[in-house]
N, C-alpha and C. Protein backbone atom coordinates (compact mmCIF):
# COMPACT_ATOMS: atom_id res chain seq x y z
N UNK A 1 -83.13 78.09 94.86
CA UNK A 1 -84.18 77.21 94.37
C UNK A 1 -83.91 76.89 92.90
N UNK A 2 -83.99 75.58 92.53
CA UNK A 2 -83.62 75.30 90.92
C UNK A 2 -84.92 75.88 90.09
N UNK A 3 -84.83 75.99 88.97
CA UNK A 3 -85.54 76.87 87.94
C UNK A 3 -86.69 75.62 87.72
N UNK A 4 -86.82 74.30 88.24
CA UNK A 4 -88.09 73.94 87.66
C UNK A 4 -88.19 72.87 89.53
N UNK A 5 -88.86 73.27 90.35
CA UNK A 5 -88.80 72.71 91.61
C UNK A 5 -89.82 71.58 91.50
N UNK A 6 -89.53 70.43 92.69
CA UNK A 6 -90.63 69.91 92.35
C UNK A 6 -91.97 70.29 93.52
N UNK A 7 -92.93 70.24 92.85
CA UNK A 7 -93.96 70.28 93.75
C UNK A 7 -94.89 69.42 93.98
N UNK A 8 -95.49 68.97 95.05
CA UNK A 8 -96.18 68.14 95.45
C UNK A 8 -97.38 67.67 94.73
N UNK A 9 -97.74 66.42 94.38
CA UNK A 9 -98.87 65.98 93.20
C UNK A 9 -99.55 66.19 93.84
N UNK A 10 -100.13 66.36 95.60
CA UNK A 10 -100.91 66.48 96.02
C UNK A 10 -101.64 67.52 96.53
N UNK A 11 -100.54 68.62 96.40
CA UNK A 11 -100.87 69.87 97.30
C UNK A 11 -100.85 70.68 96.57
N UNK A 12 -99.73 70.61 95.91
CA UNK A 12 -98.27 71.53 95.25
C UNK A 12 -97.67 72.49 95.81
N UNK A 13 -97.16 72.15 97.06
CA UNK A 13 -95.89 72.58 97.99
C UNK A 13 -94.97 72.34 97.54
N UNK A 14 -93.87 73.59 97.32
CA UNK A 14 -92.70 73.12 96.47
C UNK A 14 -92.15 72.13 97.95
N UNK A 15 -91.31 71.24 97.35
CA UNK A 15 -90.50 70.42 97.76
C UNK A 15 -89.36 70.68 97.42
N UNK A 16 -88.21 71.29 98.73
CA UNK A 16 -86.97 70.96 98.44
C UNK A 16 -86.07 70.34 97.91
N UNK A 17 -84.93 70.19 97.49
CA UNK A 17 -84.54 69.16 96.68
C UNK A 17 -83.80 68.56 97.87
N UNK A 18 -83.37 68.75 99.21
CA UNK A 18 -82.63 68.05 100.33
C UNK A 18 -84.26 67.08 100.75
N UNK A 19 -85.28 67.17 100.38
CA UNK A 19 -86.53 66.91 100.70
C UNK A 19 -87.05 65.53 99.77
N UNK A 20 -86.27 64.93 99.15
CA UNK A 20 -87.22 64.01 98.07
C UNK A 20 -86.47 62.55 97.60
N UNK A 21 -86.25 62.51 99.28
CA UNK A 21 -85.47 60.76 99.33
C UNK A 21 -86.91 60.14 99.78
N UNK A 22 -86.39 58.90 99.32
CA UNK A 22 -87.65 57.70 99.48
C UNK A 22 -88.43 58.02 100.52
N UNK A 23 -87.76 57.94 101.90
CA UNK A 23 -88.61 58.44 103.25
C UNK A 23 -89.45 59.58 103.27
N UNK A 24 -88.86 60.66 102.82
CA UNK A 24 -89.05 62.12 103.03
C UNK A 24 -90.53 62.30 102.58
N UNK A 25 -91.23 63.45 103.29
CA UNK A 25 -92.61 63.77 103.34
C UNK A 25 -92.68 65.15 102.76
N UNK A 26 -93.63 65.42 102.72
CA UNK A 26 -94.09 67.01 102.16
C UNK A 26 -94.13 67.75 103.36
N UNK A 27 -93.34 68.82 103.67
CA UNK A 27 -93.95 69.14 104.68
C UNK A 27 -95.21 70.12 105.19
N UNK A 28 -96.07 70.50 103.73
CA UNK A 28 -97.23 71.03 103.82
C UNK A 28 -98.20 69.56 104.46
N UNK A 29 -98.33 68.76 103.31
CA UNK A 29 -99.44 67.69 103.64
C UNK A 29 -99.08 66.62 104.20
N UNK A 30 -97.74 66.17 104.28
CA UNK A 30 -97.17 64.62 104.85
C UNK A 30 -97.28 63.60 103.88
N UNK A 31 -97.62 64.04 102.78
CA UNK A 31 -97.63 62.95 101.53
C UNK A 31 -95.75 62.34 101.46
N UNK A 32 -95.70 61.45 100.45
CA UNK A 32 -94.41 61.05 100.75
C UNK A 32 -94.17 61.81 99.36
N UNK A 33 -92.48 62.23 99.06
CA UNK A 33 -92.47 62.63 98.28
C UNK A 33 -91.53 61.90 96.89
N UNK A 34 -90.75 60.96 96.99
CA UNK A 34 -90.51 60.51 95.82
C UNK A 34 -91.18 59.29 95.65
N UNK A 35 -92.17 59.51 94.54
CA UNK A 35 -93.42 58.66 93.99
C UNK A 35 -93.81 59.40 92.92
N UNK A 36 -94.53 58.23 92.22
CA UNK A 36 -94.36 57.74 90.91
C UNK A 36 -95.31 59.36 90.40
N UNK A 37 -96.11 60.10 90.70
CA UNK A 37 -97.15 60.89 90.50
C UNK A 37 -96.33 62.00 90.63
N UNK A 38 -94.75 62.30 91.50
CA UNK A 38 -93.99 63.34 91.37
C UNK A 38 -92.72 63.15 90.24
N UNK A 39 -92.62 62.01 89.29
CA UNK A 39 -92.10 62.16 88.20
C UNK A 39 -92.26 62.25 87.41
N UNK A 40 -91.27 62.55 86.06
CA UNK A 40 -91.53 63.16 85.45
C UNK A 40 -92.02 61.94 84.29
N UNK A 41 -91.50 61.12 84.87
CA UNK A 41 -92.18 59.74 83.58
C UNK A 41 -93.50 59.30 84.08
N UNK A 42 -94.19 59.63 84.83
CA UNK A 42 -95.57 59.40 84.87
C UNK A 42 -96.51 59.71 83.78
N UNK A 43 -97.50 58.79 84.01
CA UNK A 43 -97.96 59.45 82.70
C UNK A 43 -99.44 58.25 82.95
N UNK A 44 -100.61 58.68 83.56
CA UNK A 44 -101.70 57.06 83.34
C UNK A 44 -102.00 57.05 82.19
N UNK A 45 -101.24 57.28 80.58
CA UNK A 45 -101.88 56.83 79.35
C UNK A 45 -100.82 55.25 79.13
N UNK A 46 -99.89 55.43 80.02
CA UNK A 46 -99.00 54.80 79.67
C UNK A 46 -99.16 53.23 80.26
N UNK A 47 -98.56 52.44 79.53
CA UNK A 47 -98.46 50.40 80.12
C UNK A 47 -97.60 50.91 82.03
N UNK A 48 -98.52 50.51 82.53
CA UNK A 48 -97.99 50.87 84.17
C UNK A 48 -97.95 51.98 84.99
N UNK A 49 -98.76 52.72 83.86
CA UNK A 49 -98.36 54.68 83.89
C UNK A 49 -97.10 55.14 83.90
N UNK A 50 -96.33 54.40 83.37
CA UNK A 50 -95.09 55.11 83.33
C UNK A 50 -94.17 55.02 81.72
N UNK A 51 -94.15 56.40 81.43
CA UNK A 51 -93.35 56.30 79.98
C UNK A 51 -91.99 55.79 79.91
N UNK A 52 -90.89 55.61 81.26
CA UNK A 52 -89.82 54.82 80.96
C UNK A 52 -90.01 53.28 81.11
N UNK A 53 -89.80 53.07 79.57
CA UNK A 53 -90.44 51.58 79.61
C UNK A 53 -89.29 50.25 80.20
N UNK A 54 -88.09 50.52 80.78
CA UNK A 54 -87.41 50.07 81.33
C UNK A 54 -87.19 49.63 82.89
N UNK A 55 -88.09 50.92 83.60
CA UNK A 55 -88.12 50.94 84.97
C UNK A 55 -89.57 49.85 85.71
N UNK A 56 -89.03 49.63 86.87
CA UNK A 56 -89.38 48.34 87.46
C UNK A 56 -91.26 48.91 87.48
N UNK A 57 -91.93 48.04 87.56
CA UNK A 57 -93.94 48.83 87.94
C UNK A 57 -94.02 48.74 89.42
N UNK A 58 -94.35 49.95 89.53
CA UNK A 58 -94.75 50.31 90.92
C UNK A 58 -96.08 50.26 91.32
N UNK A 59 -96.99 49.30 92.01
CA UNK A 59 -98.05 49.14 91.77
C UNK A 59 -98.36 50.44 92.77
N UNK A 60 -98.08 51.09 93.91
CA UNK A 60 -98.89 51.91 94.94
C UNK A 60 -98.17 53.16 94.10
N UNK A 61 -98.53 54.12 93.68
CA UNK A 61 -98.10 55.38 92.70
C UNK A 61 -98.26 56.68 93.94
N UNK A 62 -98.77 56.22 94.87
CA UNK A 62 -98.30 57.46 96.05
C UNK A 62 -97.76 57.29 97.05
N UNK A 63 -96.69 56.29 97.08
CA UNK A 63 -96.00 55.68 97.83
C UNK A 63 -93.98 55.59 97.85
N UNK A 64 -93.47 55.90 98.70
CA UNK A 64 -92.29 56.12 98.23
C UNK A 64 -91.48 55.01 98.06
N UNK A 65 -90.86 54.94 96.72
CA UNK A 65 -90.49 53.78 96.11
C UNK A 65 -88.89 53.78 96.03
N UNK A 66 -88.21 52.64 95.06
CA UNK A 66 -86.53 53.09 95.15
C UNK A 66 -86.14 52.90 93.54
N UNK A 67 -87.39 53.44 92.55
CA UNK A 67 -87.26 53.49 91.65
C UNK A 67 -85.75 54.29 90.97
N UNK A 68 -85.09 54.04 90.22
CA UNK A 68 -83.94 54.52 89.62
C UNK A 68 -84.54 55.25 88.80
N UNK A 69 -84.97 55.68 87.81
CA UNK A 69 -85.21 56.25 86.79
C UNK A 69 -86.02 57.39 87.36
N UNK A 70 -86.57 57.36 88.42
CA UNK A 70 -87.06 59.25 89.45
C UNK A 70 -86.47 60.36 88.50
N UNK A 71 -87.27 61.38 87.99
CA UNK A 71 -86.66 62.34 87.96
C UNK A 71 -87.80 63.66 88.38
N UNK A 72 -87.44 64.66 88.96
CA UNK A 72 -88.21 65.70 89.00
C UNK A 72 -89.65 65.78 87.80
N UNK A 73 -90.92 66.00 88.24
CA UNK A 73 -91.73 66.36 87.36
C UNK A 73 -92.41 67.55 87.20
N UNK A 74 -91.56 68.35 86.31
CA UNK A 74 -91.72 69.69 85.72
C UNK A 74 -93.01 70.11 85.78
N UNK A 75 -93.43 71.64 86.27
CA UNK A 75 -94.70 72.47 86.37
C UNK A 75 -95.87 71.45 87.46
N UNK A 76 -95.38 70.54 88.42
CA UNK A 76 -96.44 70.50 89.09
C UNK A 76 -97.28 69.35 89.13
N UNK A 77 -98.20 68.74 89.91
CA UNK A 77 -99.50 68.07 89.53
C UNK A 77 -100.66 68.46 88.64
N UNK A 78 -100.70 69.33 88.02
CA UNK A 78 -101.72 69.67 87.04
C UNK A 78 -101.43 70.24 85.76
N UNK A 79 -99.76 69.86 85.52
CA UNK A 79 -99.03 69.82 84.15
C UNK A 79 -99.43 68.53 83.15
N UNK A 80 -99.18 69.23 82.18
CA UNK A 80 -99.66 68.44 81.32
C UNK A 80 -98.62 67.66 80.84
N UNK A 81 -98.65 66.19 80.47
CA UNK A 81 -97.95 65.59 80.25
C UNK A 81 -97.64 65.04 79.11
N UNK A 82 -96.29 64.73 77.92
CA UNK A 82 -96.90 63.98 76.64
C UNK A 82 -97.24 64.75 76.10
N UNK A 83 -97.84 64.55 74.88
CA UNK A 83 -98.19 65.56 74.06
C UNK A 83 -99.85 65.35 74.32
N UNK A 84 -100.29 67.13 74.13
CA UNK A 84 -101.34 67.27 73.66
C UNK A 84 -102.33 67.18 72.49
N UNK A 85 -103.88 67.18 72.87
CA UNK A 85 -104.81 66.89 72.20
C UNK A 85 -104.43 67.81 70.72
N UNK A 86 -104.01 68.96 70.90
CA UNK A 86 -103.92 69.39 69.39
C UNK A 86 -102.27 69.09 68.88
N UNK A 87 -101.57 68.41 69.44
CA UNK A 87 -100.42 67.53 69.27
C UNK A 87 -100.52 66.60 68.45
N UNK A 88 -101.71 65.81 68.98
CA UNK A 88 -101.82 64.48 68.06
C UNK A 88 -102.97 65.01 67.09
N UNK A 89 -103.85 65.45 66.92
CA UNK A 89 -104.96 66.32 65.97
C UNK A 89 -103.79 66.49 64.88
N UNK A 90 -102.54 67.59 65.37
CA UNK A 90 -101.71 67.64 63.84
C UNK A 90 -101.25 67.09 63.42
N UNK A 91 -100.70 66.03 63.69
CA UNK A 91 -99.81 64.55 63.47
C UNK A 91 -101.13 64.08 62.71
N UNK A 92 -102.13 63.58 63.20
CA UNK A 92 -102.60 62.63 62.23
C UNK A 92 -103.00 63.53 61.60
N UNK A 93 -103.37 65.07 61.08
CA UNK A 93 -104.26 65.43 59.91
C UNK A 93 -102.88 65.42 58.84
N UNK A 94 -101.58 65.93 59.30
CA UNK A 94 -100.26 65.50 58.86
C UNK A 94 -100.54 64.50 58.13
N UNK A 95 -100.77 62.86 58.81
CA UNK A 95 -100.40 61.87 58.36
C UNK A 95 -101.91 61.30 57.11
N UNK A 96 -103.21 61.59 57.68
CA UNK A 96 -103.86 61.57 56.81
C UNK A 96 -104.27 62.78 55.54
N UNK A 97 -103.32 63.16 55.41
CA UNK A 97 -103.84 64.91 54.87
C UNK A 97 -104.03 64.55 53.35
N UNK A 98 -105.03 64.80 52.56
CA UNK A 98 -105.41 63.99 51.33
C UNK A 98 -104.46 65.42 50.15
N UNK A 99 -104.52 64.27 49.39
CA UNK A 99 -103.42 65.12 48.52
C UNK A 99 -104.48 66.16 47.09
């Protein structure tokens, strides 16, 4: 098993990696598994929800697509994505920090 597997946005059944061509399903829930919610450039803060701003918009995000830019999305459906709330809190007290 690789050191960061992917698991299902919906369930979080790890998913094989022989398991996560366009067709291929989960085989806990039958969700499909390469879609936009199991990569790692997802992101709904983002223009299309997706942080690679190069790759084509996938309007159905649980649907298996033939996106190029797919990559595994690290820790799961309930990983956090991007930086966090005290991420940007230090950046801007950083950027506004009075002298």
């Amino acid at each position: 098993m690789s050191p960061n597997p992917l698991l299902c946005y919906h369930c979080a059944a790890v998913i094989p990696s022989s398991n996560q061509g366009r067709q291929d399903t989960c085989e806990n829930c039958g969700r499909d598994t390469r879609v936009c919610k199991n990569c790692k450039h997802y992101d709904r803060n983002y223009n299309n929800e997706c942080r690679e701003e190069q790759a084509a918009r996938q309007v159905e995000k649980e649907k298996g697509n033939f996106c190029e830019w797919f990559q595994v999305r690290e820790g799961g459906p309930n990983a956090p994505q991007g930086k966090t709330k005290q991420d940007l809190k230090s950046a801007a007290d950083a950027l506004f920090k009075k002298k």
